[in-house]
Protein backbone atom coordinates (compact mmCIF):
# COMPACT_ATOMS: atom_id res chain seq x y z
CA UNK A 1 22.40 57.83 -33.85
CA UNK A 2 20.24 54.99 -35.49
CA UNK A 3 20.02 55.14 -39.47
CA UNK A 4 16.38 55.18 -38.73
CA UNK A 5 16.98 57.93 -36.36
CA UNK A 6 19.00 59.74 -38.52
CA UNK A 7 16.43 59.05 -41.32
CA UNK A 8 13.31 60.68 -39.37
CA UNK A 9 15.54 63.31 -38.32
CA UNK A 10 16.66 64.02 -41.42
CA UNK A 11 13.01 63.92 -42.92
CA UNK A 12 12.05 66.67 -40.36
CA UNK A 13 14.88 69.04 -41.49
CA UNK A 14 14.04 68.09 -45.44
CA UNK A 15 10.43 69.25 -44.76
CA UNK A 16 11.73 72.43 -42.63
CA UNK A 17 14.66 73.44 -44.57
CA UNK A 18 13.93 72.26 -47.98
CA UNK A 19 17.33 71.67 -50.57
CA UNK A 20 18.76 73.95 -47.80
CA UNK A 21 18.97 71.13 -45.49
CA UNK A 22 21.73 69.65 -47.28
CA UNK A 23 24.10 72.78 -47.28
CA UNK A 24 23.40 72.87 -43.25
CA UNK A 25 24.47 69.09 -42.53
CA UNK A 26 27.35 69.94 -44.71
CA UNK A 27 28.18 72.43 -42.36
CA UNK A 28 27.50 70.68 -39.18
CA UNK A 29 29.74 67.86 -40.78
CA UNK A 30 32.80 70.39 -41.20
CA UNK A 31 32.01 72.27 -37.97
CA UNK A 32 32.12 68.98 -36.16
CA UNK A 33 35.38 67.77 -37.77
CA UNK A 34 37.38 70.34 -37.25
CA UNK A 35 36.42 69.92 -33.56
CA UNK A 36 37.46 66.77 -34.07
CA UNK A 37 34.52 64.96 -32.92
CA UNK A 38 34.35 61.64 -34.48
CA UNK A 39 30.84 60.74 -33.17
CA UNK A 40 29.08 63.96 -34.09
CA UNK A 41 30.66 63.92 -37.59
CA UNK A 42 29.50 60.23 -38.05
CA UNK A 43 25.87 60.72 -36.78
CA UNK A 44 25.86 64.06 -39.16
CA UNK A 45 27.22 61.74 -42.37
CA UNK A 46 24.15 59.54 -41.33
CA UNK A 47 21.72 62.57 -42.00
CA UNK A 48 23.44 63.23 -44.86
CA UNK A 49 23.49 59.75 -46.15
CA UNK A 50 19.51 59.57 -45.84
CA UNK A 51 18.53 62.98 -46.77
CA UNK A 52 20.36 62.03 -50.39
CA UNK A 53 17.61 59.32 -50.13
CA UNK A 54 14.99 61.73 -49.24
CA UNK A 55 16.12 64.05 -52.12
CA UNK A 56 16.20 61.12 -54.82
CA UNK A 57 12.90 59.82 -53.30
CA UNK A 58 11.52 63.91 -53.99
CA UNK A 59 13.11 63.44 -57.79
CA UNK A 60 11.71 60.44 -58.06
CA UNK A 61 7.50 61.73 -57.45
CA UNK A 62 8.27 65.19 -59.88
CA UNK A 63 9.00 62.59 -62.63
């Protein structure tokens, strides 16, 4: 997955799911490890690495 991918994607899911989202790529992330699948856990820290964007970017317009 493209950062920009992962960036829309995780957008979508920040708009759906709210703070929630973070708590469910959390899971995916562990879900995916323990199945041991490098490429799912890597696009999943992707998500996660822009929805902490997207939340600090939400911070940032309250203030």
């Amino acid at each position: 997955m493209q950062e920009q991918n992962a960036h829309t994607f995780a957008r979508r899911l920040f708009d759906r799911m709210g703070h929630r989202a973070e708590a469910y790529v959390a899971q995916k992330i562990e879900e995916l490890d323990k199945a041991s699948d490098d490429q799912g856990v890597a696009d999943w820290q992707r998500v996660r690495r822009a929805m902490q964007i997207i939340r600090q970017e939400e911070l940032r317009q309250i203030h």
